[in-house]
C-alpha atoms as a PDB file:
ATOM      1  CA  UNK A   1      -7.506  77.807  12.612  1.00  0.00           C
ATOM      2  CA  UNK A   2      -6.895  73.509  12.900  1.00  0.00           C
ATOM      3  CA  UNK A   3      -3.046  72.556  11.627  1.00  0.00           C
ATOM      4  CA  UNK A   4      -2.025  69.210  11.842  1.00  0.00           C
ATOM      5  CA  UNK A   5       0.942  68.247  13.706  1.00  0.00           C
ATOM      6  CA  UNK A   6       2.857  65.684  14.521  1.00  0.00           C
ATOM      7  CA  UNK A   7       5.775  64.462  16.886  1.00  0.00           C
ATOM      8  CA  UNK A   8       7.086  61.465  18.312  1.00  0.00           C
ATOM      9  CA  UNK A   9       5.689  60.066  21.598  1.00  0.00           C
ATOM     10  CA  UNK A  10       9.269  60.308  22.992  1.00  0.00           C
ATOM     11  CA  UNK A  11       9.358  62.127  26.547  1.00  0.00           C
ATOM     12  CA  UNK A  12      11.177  65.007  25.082  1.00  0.00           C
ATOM     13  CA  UNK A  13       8.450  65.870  22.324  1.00  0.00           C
ATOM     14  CA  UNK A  14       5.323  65.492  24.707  1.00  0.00           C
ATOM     15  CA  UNK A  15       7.192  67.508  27.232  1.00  0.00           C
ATOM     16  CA  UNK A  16       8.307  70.108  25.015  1.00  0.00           C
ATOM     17  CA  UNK A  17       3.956  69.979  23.421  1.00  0.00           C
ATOM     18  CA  UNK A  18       2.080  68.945  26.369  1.00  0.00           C
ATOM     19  CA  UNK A  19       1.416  72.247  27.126  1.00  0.00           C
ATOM     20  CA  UNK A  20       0.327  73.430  23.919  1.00  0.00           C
ATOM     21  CA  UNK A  21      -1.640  70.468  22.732  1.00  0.00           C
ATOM     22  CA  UNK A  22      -3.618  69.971  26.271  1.00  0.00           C
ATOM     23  CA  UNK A  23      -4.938  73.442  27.082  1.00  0.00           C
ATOM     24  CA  UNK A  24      -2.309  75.158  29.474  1.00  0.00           C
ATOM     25  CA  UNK A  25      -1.732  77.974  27.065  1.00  0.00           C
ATOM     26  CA  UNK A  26      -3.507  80.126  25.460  1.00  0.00           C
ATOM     27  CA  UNK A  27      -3.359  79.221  22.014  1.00  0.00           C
ATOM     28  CA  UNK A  28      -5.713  82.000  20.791  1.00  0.00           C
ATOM     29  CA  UNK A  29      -7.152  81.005  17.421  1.00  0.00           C
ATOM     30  CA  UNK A  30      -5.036  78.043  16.416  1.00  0.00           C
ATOM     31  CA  UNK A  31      -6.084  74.191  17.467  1.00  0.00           C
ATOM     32  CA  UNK A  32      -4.015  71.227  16.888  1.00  0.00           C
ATOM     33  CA  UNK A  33      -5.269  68.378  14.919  1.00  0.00           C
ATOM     34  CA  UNK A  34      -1.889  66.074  16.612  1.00  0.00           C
ATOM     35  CA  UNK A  35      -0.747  62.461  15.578  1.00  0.00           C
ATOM     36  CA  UNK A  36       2.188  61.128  17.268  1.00  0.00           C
ATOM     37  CA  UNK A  37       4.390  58.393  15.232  1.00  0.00           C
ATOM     38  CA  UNK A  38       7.941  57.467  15.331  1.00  0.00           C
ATOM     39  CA  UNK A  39       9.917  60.015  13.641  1.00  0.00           C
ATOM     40  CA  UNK A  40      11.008  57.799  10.804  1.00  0.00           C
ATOM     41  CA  UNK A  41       7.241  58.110  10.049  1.00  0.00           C
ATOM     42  CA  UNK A  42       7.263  61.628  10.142  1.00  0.00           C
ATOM     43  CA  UNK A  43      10.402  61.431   7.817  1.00  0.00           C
ATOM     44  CA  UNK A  44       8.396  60.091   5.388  1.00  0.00           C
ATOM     45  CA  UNK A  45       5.039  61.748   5.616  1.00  0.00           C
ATOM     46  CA  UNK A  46       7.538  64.779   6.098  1.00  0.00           C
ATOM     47  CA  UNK A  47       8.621  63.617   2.114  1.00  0.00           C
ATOM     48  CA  UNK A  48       5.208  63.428   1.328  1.00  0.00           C
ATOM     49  CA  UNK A  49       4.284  66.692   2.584  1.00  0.00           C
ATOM     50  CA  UNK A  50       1.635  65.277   4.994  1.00  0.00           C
ATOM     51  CA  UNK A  51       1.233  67.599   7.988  1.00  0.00           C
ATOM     52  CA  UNK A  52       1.209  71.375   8.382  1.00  0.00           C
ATOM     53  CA  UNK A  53       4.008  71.324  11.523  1.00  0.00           C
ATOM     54  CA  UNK A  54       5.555  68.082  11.876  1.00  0.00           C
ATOM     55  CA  UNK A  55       9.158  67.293  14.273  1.00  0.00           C
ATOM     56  CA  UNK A  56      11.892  65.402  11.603  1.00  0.00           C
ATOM     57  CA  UNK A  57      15.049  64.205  11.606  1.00  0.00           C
ATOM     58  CA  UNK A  58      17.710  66.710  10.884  1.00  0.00           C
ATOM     59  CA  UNK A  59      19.076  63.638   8.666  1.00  0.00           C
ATOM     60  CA  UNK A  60      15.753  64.750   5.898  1.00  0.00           C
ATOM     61  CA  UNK A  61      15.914  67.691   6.416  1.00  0.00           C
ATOM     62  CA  UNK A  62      18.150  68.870   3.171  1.00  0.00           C
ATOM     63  CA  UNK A  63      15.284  66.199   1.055  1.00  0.00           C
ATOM     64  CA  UNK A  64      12.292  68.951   2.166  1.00  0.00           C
ATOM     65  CA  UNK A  65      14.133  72.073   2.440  1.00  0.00           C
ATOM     66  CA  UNK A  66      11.855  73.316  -0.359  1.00  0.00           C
ATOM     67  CA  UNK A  67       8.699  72.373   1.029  1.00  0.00           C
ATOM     68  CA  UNK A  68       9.208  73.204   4.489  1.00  0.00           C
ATOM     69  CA  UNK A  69      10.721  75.998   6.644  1.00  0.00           C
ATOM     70  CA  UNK A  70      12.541  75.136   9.940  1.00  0.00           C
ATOM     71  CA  UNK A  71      10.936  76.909  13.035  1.00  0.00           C
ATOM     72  CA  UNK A  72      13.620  78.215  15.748  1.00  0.00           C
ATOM     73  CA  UNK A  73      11.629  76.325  18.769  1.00  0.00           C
ATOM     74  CA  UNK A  74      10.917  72.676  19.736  1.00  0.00           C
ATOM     75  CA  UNK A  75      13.979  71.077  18.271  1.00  0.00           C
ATOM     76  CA  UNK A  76      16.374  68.911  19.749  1.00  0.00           C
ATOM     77  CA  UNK A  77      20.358  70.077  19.386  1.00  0.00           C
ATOM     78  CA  UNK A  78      23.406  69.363  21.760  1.00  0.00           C
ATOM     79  CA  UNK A  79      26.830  68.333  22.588  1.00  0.00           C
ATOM     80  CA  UNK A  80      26.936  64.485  24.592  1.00  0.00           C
ATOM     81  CA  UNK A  81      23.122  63.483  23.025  1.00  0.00           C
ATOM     82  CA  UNK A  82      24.161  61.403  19.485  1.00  0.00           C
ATOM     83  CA  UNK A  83      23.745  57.891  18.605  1.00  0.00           C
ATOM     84  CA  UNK A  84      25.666  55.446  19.784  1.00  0.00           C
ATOM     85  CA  UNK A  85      26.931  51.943  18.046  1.00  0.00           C
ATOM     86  CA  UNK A  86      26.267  49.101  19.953  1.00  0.00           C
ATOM     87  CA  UNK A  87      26.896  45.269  19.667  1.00  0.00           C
ATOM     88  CA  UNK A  88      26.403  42.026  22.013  1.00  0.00           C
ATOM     89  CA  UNK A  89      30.015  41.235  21.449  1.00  0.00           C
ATOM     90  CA  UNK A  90      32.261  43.000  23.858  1.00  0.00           C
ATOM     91  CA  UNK A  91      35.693  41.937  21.752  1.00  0.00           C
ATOM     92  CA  UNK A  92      34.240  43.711  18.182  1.00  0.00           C
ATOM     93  CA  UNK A  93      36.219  46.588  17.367  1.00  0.00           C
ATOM     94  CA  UNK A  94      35.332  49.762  15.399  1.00  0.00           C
ATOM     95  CA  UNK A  95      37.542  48.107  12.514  1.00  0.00           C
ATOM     96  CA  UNK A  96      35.328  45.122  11.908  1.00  0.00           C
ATOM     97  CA  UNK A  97      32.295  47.741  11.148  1.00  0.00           C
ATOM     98  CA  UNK A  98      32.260  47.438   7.173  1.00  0.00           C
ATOM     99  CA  UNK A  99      32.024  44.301   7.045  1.00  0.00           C
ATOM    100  CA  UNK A 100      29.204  43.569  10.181  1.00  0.00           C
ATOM    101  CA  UNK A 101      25.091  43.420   9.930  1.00  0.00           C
ATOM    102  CA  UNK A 102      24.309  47.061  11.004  1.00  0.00           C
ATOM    103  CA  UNK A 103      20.503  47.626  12.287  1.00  0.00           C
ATOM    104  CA  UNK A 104      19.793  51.531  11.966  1.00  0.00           C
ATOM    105  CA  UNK A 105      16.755  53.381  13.028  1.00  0.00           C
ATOM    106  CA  UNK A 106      15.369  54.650   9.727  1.00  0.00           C
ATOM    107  CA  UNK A 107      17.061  55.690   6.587  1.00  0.00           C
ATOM    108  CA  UNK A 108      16.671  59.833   7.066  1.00  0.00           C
ATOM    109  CA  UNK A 109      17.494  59.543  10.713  1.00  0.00           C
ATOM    110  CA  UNK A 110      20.179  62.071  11.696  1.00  0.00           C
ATOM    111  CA  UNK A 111      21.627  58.497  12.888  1.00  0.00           C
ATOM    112  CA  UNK A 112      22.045  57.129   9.617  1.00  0.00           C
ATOM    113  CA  UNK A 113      23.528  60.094   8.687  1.00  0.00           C
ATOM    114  CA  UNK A 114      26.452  59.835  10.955  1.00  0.00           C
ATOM    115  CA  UNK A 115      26.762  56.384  10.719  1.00  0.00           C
ATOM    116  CA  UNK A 116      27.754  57.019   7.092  1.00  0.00           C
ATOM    117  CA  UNK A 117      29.910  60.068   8.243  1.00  0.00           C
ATOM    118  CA  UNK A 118      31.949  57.840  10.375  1.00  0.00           C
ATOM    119  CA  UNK A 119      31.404  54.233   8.698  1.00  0.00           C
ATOM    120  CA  UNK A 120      31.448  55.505   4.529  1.00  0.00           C
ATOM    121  CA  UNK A 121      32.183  51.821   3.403  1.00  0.00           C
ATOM    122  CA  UNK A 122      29.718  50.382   5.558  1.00  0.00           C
ATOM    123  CA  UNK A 123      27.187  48.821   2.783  1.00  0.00           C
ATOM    124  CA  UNK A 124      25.189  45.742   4.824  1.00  0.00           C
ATOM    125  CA  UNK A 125      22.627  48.004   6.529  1.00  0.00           C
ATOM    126  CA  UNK A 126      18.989  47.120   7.549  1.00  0.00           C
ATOM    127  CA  UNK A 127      16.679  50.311   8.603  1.00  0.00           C
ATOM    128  CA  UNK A 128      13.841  49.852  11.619  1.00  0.00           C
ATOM    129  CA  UNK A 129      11.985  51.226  13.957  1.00  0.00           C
ATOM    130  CA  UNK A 130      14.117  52.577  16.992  1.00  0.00           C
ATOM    131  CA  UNK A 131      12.831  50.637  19.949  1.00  0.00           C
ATOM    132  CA  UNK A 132      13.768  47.296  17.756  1.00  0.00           C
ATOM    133  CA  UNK A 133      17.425  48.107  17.773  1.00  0.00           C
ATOM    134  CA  UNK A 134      18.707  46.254  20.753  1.00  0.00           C
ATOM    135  CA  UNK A 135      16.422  42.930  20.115  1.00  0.00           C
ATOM    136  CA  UNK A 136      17.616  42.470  16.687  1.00  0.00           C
ATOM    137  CA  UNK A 137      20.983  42.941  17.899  1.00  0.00           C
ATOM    138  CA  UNK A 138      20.425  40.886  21.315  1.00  0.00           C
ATOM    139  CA  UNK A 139      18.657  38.023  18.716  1.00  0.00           C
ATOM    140  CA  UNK A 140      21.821  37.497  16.544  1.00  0.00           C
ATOM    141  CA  UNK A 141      20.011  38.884  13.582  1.00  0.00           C
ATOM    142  CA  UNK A 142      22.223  42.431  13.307  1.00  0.00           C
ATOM    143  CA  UNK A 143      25.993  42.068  14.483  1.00  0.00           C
ATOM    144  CA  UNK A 144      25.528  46.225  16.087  1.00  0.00           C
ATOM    145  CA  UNK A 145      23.007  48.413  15.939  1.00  0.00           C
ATOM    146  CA  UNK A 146      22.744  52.091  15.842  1.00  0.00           C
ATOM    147  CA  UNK A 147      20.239  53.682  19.109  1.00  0.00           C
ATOM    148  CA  UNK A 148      18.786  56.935  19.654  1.00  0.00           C
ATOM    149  CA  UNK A 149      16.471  58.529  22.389  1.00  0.00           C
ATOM    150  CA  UNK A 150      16.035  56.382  25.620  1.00  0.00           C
ATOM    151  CA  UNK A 151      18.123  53.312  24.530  1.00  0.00           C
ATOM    152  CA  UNK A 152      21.400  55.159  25.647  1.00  0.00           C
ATOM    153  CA  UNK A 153      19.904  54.579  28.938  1.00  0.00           C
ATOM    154  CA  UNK A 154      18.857  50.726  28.835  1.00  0.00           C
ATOM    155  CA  UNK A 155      21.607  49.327  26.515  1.00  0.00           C
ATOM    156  CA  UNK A 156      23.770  48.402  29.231  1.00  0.00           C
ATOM    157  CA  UNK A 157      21.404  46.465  31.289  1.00  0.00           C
ATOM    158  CA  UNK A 158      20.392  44.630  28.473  1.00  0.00           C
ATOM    159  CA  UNK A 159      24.185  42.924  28.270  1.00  0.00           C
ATOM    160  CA  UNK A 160      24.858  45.090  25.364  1.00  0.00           C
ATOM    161  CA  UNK A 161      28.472  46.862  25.093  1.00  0.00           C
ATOM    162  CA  UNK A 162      29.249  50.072  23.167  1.00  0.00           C
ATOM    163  CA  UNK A 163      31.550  50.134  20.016  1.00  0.00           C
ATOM    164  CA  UNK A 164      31.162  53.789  18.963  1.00  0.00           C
ATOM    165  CA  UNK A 165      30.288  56.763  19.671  1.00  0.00           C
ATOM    166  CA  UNK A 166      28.834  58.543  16.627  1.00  0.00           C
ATOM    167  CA  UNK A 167      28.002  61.921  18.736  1.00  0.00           C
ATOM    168  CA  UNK A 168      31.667  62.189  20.213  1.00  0.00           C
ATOM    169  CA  UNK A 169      32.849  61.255  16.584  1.00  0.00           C
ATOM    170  CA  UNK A 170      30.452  64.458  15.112  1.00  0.00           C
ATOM    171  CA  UNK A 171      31.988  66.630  17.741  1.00  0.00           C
ATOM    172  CA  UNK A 172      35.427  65.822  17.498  1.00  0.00           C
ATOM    173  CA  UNK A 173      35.273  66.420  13.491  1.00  0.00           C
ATOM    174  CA  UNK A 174      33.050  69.489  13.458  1.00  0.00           C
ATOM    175  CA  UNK A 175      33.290  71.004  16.544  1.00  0.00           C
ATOM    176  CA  UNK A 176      29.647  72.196  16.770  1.00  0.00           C
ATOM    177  CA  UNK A 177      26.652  70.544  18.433  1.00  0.00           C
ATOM    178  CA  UNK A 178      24.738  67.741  17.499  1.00  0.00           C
ATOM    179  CA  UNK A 179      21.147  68.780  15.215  1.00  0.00           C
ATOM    180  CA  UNK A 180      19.017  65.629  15.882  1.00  0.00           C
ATOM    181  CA  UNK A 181      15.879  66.524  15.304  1.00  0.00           C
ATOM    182  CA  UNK A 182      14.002  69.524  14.728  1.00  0.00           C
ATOM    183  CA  UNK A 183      10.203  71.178  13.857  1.00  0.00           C
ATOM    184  CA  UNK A 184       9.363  72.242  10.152  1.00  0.00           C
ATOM    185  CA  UNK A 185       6.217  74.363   9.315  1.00  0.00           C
ATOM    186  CA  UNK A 186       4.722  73.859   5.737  1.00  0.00           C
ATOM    187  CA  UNK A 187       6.156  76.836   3.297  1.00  0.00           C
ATOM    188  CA  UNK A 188       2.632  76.962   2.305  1.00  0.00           C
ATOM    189  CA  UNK A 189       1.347  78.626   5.682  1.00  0.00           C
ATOM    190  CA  UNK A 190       1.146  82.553   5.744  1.00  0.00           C
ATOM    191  CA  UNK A 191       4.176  83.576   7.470  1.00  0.00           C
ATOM    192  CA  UNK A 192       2.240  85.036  10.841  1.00  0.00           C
ATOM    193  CA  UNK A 193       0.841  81.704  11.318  1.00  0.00           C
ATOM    194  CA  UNK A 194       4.246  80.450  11.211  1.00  0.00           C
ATOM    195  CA  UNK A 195       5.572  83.493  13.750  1.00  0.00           C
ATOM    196  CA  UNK A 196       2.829  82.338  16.131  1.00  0.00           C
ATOM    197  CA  UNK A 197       3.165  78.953  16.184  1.00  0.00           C
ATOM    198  CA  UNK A 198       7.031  79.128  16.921  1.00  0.00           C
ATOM    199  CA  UNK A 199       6.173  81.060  19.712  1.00  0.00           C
ATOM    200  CA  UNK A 200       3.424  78.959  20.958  1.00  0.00           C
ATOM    201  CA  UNK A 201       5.953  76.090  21.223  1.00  0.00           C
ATOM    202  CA  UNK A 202       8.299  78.233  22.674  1.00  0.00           C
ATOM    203  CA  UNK A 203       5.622  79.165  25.495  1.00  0.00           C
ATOM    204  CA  UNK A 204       4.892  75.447  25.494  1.00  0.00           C
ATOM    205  CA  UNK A 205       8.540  74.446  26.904  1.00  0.00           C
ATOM    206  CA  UNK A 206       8.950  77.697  29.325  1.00  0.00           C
ATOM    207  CA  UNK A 207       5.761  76.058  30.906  1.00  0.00           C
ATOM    208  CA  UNK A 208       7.381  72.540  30.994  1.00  0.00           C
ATOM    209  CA  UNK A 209      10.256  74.266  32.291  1.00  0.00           C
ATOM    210  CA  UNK A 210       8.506  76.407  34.841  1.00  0.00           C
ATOM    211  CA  UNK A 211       6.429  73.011  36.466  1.00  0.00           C
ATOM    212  CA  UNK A 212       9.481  70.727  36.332  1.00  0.00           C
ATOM    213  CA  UNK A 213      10.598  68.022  37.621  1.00  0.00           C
ATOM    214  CA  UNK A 214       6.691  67.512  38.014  1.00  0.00           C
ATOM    215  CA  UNK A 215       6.090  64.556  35.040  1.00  0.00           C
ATOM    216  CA  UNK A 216       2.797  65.668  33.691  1.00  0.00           C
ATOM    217  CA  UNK A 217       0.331  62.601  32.447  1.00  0.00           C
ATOM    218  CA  UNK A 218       0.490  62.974  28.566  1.00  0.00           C
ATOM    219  CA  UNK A 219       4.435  62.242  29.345  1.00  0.00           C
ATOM    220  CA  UNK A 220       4.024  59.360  31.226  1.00  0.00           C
ATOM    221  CA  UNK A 221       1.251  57.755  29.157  1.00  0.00           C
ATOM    222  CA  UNK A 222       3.190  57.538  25.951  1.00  0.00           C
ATOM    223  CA  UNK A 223       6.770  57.045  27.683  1.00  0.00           C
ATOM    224  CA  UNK A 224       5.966  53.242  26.684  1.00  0.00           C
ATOM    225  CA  UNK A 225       6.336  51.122  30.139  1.00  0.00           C
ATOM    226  CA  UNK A 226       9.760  53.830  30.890  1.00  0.00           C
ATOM    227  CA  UNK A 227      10.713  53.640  34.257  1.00  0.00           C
ATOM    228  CA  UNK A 228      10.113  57.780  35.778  1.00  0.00           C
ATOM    229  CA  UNK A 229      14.367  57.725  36.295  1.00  0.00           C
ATOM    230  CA  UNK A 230      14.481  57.397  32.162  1.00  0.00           C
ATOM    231  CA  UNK A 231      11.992  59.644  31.843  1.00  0.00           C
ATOM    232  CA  UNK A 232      13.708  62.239  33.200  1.00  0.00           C
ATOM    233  CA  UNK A 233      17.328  61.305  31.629  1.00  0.00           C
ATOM    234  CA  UNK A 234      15.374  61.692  28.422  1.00  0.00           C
ATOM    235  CA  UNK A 235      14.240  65.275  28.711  1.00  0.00           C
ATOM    236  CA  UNK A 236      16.998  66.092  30.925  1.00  0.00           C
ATOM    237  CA  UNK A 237      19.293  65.073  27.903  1.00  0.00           C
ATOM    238  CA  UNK A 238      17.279  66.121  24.679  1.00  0.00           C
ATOM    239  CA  UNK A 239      15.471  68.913  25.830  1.00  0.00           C
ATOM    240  CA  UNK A 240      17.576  72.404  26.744  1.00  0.00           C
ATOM    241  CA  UNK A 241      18.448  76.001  25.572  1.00  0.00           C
ATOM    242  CA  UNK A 242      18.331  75.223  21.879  1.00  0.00           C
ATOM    243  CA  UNK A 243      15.042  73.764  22.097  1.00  0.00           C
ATOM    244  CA  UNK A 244      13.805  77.094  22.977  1.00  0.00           C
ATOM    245  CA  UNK A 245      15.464  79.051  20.334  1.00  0.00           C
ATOM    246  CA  UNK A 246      18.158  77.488  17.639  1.00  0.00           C
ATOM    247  CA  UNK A 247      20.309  80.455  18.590  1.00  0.00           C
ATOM    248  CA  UNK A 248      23.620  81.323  15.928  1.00  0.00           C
ATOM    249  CA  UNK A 249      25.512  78.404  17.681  1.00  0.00           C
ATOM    250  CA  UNK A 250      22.174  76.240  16.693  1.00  0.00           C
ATOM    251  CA  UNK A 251      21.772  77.464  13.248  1.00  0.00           C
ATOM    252  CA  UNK A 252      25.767  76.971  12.794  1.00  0.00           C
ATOM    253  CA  UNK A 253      25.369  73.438  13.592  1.00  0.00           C
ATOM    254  CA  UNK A 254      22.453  72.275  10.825  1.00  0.00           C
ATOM    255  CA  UNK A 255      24.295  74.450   7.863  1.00  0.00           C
ATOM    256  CA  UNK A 256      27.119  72.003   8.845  1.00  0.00           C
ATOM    257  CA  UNK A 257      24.780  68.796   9.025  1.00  0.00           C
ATOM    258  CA  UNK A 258      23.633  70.204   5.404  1.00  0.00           C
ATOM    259  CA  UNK A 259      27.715  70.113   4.239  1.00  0.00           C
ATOM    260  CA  UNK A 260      28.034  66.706   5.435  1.00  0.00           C
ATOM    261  CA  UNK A 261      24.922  65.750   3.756  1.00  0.00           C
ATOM    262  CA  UNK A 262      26.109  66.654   0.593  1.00  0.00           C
ATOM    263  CA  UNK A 263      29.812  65.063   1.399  1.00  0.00           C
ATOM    264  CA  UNK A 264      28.297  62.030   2.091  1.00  0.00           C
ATOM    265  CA  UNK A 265      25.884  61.655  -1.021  1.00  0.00           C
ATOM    266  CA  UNK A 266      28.950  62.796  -3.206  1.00  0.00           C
ATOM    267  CA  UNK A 267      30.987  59.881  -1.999  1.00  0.00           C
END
């Protein structure tokens, strides 16, 4: 049986599916037809109801809740892991945020979503890729910008300072970890081929797990010119006990991303 799936070619994801997608599990009857895109891509093919498994942003997640079920495995959850805010100018403060350029990494990013938790009367957004965060911000042309995945690791370096932090912000007001991003199985599948595939994954990351710190290839080929160090603060960060299994402390934390959702979009 081929499904199609898709994930981001972020060091987490082909860590957590290098295993499954490259032969070192037995994947019994089931091959994997995979296309890796930015996960504002997959937001929006997730909308369209493009692939049979597919990683999203918890931020769409309440926009395909009918068209998708969430599988327990290959998500990314955690306390310390959310977006940050981010702007060339050292002396901005968190008060001059309504009224500043904001770049943001895609409209149903779990990122937007807290940005407008924490920023409600912020209106002069732009939404782009991730990686084009810090250069539209370093150019001038967004007054802070909003980064995800390995940018918490190069920011700095690049001159840039940090005016929020959106994660600390989420934990301090709900007191639960952070649901980032997560893996959805078309409602349309025949609910033992959505049992096995959550386990594959599953069996996918204990194997990551069990060769670690060893970087396989498929990471490094996609890590996009990463240095190994960020590599590894990437899946050391985004990749831990709730990617194996959501868990009641994981499953806590999306039913509360799905209350601020519909706070937010009330406002």
């Amino acid at each position: 049986m081929k499904l199609r799936l898709g994930f981001s070619p972020c060091p987490n994801d082909t860590f957590i599916f290098d295993a499954l997608v490259n032969g070192k599990i037995d994947t019994g009857k089931y091959t994997f037809d995979v296309v890796l895109e930015d996960v504002q891509t997959l937001n929006q093919w997730a909308l369209a109801g493009k692939l049979d498994i597919s990683k999203i942003s918890y931020g769409v997640w309440p926009l395909v809740t009918n068209q998708y079920t969430l599988l327990d495995s290959g998500g990314a959850l955690g306390m310390g892991v959310g977006p940050l805010l981010i702007t060339r100018n050292p002396l901005h403060s968190p008060a001059e945020v309504n009224k500043m350029r904001i770049a943001i990494p895609g409209i149903n990013t779990t990122a937007h979503l807290l940005f407008s938790m924490a920023f409600p009367q912020a209106q002069n957004k732009s939404f782009h890729v991730f990686h084009e965060i810090e250069s539209l911000v370093l150019s001038g042309e967004a007054d802070a910008g909003v980064i995800i995945h390995e940018n918490r690791f190069t920011y700095q370096a690049k001159g840039l300072h940090l005016l929020f932090d959106l994660g600390k912000y989420w934990e301090e007001q709900t007191q639960v970890p952070i649901p980032l991003g997560g893996i959805v199985a078309q409602r349309h599948l025949p609910e033992p081929v959505i049992t096995d595939v959550n386990r594959l994954i599953m069996e996918s990351i204990r194997y990551a797990f069990a060769h670690y710190p060893d970087l396989g290839d498929y990471v490094r080929v996609h890590a996009q010119e990463m240095s190994e160090d960020v590599m590894r603060k990437h899946i050391n960060l985004y990749v831990n006990d709730f990617s194996l299994d959501l868990g009641p402390a994981g499953k806590k934390a999306i039913q509360t991303l799905l209350d601020v959702y519909e706070r937010v979009h009330s406002e």
